[in-house]
N, C-alpha and C. Protein backbone atom coordinates (compact mmCIF):
# COMPACT_ATOMS: atom_id res chain seq x y z
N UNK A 1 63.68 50.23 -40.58
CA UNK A 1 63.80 50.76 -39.23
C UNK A 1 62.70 51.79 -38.93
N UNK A 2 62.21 52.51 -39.92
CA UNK A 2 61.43 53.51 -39.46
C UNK A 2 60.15 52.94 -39.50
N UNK A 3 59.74 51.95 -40.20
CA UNK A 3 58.36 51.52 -39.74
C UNK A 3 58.34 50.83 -38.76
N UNK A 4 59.67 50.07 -37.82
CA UNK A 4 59.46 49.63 -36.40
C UNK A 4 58.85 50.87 -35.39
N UNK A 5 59.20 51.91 -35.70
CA UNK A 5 58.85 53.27 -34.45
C UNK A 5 57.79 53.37 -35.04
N UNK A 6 57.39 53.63 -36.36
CA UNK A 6 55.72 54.08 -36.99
C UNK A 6 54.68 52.87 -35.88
N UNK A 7 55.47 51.28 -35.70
CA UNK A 7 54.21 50.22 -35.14
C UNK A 7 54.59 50.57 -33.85
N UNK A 8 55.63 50.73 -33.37
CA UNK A 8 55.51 51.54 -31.93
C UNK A 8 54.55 52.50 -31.71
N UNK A 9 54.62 53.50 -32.18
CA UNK A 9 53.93 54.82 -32.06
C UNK A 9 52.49 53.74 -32.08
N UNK A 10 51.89 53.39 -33.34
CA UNK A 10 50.62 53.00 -33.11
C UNK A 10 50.22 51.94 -32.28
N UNK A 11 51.09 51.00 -31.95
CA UNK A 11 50.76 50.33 -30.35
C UNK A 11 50.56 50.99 -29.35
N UNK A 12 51.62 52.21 -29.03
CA UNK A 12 51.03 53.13 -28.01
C UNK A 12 49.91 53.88 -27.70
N UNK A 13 49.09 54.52 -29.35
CA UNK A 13 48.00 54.86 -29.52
C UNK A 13 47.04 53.99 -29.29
N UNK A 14 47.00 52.78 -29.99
CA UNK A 14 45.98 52.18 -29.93
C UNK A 14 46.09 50.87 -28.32
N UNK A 15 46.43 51.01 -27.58
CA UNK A 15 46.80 50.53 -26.27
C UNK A 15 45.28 50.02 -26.09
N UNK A 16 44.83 48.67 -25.88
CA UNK A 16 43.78 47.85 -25.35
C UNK A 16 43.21 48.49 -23.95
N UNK A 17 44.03 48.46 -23.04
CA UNK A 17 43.57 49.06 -21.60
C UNK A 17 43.16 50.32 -21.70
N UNK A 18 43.61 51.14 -22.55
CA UNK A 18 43.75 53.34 -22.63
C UNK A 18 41.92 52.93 -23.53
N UNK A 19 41.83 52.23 -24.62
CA UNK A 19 40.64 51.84 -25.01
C UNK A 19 39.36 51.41 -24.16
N UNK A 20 39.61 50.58 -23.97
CA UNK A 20 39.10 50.01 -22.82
C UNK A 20 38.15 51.00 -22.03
N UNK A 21 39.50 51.55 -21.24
CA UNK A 21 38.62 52.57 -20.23
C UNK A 21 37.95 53.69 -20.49
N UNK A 22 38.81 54.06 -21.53
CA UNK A 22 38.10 55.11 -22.12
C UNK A 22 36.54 55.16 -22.70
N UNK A 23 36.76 54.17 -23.58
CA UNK A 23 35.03 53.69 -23.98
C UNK A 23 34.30 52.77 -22.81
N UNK A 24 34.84 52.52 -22.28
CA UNK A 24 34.01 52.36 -21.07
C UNK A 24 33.07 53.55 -20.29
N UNK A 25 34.37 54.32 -19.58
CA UNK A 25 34.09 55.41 -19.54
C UNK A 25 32.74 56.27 -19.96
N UNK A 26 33.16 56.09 -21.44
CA UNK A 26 32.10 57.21 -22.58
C UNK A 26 30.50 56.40 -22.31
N UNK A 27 30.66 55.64 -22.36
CA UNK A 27 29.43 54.41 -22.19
C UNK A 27 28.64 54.86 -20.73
N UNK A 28 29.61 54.75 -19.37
CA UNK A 28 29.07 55.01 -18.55
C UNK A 28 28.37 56.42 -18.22
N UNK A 29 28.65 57.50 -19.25
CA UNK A 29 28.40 58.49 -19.17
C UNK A 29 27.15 58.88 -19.75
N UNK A 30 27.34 58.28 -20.84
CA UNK A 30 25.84 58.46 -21.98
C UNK A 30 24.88 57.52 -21.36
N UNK A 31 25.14 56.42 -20.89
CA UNK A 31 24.17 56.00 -19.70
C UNK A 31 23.53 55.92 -18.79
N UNK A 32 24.33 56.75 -17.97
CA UNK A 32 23.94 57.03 -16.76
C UNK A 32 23.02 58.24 -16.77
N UNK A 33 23.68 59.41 -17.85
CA UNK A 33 22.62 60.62 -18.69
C UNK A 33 21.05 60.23 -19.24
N UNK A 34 21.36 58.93 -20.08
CA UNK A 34 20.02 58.33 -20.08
C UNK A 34 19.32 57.74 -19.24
N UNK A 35 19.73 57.24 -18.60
CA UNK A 35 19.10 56.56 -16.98
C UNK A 35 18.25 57.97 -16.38
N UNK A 36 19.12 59.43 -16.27
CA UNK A 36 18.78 60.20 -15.71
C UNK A 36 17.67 61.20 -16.33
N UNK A 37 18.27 61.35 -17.32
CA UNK A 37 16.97 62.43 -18.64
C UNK A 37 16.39 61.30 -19.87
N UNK A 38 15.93 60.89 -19.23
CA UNK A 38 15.75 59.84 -21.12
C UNK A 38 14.94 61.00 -21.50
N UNK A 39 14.10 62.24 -21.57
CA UNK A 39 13.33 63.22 -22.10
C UNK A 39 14.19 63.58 -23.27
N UNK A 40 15.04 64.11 -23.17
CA UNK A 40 15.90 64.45 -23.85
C UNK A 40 16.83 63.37 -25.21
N UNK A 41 16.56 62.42 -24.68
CA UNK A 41 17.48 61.21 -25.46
C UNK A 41 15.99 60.82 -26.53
N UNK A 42 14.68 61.26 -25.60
CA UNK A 42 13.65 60.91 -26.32
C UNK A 42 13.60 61.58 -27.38
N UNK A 43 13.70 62.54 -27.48
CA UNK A 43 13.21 63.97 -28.20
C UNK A 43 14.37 64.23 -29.20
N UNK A 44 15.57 63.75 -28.70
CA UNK A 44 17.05 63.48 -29.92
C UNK A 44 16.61 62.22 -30.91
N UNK A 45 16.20 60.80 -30.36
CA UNK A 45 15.61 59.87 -31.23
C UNK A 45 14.53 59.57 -31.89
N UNK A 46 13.81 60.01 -31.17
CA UNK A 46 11.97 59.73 -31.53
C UNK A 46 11.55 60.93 -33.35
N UNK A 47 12.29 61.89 -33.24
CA UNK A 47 11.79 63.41 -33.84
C UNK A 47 11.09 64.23 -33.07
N UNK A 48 10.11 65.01 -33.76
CA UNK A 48 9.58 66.15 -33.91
C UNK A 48 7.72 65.61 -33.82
N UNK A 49 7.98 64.93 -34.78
CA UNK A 49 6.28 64.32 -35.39
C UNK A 49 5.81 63.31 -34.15
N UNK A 50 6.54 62.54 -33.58
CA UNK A 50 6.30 61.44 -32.36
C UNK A 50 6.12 62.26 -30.83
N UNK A 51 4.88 62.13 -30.30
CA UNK A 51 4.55 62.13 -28.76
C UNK A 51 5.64 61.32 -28.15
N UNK A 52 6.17 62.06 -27.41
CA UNK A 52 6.65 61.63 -26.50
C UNK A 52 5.74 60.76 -25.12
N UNK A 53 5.82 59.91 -25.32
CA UNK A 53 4.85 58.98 -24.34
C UNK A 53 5.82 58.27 -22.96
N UNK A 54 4.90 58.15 -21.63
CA UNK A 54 5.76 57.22 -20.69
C UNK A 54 6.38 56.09 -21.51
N UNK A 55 5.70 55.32 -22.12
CA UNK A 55 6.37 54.17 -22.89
C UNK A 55 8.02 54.38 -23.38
N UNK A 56 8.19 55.43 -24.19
CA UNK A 56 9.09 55.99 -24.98
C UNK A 56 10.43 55.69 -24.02
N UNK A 57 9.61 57.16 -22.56
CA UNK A 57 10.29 57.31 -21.63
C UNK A 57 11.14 55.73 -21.25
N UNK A 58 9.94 55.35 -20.72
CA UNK A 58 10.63 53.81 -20.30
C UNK A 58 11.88 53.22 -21.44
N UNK A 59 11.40 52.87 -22.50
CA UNK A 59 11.91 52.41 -22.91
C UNK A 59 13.50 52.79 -23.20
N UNK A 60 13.66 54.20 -23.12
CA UNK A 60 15.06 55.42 -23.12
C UNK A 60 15.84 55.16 -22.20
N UNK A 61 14.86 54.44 -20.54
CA UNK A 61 15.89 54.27 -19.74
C UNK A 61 16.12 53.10 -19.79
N UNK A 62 15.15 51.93 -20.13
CA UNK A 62 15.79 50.66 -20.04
C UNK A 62 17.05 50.24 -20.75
N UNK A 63 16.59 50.96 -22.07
CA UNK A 63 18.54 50.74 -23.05
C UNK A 63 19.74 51.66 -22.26
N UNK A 64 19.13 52.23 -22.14
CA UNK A 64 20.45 53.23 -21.11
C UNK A 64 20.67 52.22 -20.31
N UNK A 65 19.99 51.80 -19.49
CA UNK A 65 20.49 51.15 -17.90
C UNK A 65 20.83 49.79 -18.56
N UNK A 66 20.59 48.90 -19.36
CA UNK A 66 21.26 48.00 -19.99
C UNK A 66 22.95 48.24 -20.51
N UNK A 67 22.99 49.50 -20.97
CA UNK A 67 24.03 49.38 -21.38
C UNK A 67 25.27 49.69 -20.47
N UNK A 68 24.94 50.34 -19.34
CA UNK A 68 26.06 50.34 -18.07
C UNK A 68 26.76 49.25 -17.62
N UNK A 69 26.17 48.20 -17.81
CA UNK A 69 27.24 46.70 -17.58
C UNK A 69 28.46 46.96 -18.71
N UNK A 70 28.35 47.25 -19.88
CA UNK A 70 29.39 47.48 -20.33
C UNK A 70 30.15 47.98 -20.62
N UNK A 71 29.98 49.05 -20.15
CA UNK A 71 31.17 50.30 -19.42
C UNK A 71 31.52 50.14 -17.78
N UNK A 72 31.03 49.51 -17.35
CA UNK A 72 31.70 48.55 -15.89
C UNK A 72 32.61 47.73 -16.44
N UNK A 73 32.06 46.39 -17.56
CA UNK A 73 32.44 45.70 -17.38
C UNK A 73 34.06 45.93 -18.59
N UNK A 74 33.95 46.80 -19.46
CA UNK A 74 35.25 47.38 -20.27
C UNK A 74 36.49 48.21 -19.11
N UNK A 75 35.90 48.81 -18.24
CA UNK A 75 37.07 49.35 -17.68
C UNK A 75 37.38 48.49 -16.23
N UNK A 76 36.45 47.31 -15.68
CA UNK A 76 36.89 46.37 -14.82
C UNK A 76 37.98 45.57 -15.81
N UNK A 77 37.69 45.18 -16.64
CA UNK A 77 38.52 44.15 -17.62
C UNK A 77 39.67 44.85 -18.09
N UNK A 78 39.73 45.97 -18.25
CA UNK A 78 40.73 46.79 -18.46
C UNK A 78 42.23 46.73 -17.13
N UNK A 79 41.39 47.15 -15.96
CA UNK A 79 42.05 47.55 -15.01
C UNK A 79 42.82 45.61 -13.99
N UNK A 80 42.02 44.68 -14.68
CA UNK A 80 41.95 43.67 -14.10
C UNK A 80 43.30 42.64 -14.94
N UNK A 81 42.72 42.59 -16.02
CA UNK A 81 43.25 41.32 -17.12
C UNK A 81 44.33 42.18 -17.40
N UNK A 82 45.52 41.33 -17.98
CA UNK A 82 46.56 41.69 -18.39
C UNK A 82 47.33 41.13 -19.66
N UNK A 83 48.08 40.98 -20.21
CA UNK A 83 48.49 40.64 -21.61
C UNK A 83 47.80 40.29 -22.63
N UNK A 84 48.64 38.92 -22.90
CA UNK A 84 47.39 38.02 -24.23
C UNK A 84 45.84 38.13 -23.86
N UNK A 85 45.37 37.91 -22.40
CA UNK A 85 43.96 37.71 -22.64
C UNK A 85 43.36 39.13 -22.87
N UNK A 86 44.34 40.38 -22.46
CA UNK A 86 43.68 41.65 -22.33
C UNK A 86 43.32 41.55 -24.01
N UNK A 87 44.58 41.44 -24.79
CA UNK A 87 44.48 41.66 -26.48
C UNK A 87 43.10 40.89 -26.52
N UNK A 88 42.92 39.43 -26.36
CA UNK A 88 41.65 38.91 -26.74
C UNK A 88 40.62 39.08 -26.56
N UNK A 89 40.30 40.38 -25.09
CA UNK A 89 39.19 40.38 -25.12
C UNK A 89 38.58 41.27 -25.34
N UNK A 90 40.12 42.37 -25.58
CA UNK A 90 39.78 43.87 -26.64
C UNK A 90 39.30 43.82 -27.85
N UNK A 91 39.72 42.61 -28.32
CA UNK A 91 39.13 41.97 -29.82
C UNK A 91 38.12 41.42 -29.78
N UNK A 92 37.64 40.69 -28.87
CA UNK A 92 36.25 39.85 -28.75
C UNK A 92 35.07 41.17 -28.23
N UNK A 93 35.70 41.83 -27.65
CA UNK A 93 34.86 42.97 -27.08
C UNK A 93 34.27 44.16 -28.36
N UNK A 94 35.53 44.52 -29.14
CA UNK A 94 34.45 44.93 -30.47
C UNK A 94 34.39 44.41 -31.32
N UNK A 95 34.23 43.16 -31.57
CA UNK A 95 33.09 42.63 -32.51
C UNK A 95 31.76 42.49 -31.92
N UNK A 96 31.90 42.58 -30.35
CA UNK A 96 30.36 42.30 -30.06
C UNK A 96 29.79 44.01 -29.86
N UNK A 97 31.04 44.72 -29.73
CA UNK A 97 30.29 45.77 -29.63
C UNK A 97 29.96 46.27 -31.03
N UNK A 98 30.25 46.32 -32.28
CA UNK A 98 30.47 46.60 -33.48
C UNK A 98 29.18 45.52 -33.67
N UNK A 99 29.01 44.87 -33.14
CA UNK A 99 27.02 43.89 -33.62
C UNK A 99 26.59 45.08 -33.31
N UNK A 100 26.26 45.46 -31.98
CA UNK A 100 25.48 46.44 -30.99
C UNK A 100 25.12 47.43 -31.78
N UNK A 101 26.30 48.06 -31.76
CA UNK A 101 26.08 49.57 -32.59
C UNK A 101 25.43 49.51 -33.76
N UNK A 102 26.64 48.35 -34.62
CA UNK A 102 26.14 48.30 -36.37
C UNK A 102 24.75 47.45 -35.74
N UNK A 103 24.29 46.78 -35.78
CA UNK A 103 23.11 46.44 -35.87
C UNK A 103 21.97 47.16 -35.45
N UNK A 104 22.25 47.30 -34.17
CA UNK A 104 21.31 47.87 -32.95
C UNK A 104 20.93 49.72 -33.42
N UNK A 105 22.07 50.18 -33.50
CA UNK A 105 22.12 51.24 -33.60
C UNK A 105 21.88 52.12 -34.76
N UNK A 106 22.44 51.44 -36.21
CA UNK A 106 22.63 51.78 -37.07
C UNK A 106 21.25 51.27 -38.43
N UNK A 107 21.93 49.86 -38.61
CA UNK A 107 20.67 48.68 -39.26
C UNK A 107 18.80 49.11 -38.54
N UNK A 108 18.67 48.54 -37.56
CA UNK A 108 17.37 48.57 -37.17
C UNK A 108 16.65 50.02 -36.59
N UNK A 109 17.58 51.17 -36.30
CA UNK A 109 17.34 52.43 -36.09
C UNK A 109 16.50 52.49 -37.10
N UNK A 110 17.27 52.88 -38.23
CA UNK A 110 16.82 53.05 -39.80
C UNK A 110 15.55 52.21 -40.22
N UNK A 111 16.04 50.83 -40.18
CA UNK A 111 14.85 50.02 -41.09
C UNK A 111 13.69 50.18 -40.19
N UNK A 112 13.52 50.45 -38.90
CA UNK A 112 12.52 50.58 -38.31
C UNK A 112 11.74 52.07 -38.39
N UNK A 113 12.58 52.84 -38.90
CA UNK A 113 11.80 54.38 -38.51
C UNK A 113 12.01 54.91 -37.91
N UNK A 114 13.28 54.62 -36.61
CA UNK A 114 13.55 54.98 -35.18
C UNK A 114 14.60 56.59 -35.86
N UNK A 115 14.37 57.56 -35.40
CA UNK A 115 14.74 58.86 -36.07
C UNK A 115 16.32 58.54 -35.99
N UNK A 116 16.42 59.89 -37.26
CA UNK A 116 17.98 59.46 -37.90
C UNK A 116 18.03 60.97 -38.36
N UNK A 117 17.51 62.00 -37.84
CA UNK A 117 17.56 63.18 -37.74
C UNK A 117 18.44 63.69 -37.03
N UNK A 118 19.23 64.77 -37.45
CA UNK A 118 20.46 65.22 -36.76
C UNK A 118 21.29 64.92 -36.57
N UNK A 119 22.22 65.93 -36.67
CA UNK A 119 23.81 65.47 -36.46
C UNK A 119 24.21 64.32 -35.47
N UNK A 120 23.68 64.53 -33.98
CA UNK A 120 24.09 63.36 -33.37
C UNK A 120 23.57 61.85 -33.61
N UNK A 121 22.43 62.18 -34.57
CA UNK A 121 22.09 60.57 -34.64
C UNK A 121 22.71 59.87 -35.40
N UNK A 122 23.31 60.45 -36.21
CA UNK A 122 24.10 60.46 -37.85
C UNK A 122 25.48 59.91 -36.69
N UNK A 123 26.11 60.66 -36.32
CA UNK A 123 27.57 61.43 -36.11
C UNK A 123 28.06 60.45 -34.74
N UNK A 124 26.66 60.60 -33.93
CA UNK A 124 27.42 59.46 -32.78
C UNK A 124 28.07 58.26 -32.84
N UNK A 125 26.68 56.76 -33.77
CA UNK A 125 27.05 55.31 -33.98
C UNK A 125 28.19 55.71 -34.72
N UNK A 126 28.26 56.54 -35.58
CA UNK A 126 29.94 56.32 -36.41
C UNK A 126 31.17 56.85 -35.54
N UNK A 127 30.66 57.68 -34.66
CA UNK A 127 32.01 57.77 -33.79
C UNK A 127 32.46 56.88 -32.64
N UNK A 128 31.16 56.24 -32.77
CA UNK A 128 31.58 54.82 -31.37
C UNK A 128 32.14 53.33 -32.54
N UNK A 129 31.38 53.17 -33.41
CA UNK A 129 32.15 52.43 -34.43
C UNK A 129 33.55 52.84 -34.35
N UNK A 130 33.55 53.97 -34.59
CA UNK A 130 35.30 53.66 -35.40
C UNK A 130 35.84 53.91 -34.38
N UNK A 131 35.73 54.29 -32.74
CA UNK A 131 36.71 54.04 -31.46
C UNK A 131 36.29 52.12 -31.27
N UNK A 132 35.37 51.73 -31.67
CA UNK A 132 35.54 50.42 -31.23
C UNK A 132 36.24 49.51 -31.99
N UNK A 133 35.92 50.12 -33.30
CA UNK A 133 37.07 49.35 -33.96
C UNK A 133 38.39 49.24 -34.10
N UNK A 134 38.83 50.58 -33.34
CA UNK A 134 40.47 51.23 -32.94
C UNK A 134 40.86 50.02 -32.13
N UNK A 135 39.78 50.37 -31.19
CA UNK A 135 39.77 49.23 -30.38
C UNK A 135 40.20 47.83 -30.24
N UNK A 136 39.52 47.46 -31.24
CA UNK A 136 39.74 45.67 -31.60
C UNK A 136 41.16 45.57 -32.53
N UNK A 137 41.66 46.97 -33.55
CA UNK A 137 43.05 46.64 -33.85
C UNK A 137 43.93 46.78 -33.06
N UNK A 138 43.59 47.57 -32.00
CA UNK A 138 44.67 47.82 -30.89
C UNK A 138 44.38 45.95 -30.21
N UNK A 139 43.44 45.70 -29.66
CA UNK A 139 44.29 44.32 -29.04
C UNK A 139 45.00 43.17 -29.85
N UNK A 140 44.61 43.78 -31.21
CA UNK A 140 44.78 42.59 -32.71
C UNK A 140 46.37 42.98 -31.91
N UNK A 141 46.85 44.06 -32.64
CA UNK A 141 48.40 44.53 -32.64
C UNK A 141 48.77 44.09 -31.41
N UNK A 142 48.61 44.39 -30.30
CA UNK A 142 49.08 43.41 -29.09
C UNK A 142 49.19 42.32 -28.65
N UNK A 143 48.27 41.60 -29.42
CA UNK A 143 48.01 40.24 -29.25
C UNK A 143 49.34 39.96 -30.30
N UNK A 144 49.27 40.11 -31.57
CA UNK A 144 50.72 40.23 -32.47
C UNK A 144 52.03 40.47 -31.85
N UNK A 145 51.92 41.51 -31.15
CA UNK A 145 53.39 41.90 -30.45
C UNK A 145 53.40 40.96 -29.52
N UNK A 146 52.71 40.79 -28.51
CA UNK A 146 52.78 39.71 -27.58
C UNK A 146 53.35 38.22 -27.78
N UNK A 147 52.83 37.77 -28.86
CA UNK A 147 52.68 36.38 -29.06
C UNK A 147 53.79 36.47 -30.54
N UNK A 148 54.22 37.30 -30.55
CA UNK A 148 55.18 37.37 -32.12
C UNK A 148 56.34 36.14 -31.57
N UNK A 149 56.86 35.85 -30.44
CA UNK A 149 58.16 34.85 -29.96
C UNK A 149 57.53 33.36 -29.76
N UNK A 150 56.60 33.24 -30.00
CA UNK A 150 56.04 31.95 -30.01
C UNK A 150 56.30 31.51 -31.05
């Protein structure tokens, strides 16, 4: 009996839609910041030793402004879809976001040289990892609770 309320409690925590928007949310924020200052996003990634060049610049806002579709498109899907497909696409949603980060962010940052200096460069991809992966067990568990009477 008491681990039925323990998977309660963590269905409630880990809720697909409360995810959803939330990292949506966070997305649209750090995006739209980069869209607006990439100077700053430059000078957090690049180091110390690297000119900051227009190129840089550009390039700070183009990943920024790329990545705003998917903080639209996490808290439209959130606010839109409902049950089984919400679980599936909270689950389909971080594994592709969990490529992004782990690959994009993490893998090719590094193997390329792209700075890995400082706390936030360290501290961020692992804190969006492990909300995205909250993420994908929260629609796992719903998709489970949902579909458990089938």
């Amino acid at each position: 009996m008491k681990f039925f309320f323990i998977n309660m409690e963590i269905n409630k925590i880990l809720n697909p839609k409360g995810w959803l928007i939330g990292l949506g949310v966070f997305v649209l924020l750090f995006s739209v910041s980069g869209v607006m200052g990439p100077e700053s996003v430059a000078e957090m990634s690049w180091g110390d030793d690297v000119e900051i060049t227009d190129e840089i610049l550009a390039y700070e806002s183009m990943w920024a402004l790329h990545m705003i579709p998917f903080g639209i498109l996490a808290i439209t899907t959130a606010l839109v879809v409902k049950g089984e497909e919400l679980a599936k696409l909270a689950m389909t949603a971080s594994a592709s976001m969990v490529l992004i980060v782990g690959g994009g962010m993490m893998y090719f940052t590094n193997h390329y040289g792209y700075s890995n200096e400082g706390t936030m460069a360290i501290v961020m991809p692992l804190v969006v990892m492990g909300a995205t992966i909250a993420m994908g067990v929260g629609g796992y568990l719903s998709y489970k609770e949902l579909t458990a009477g089938e």
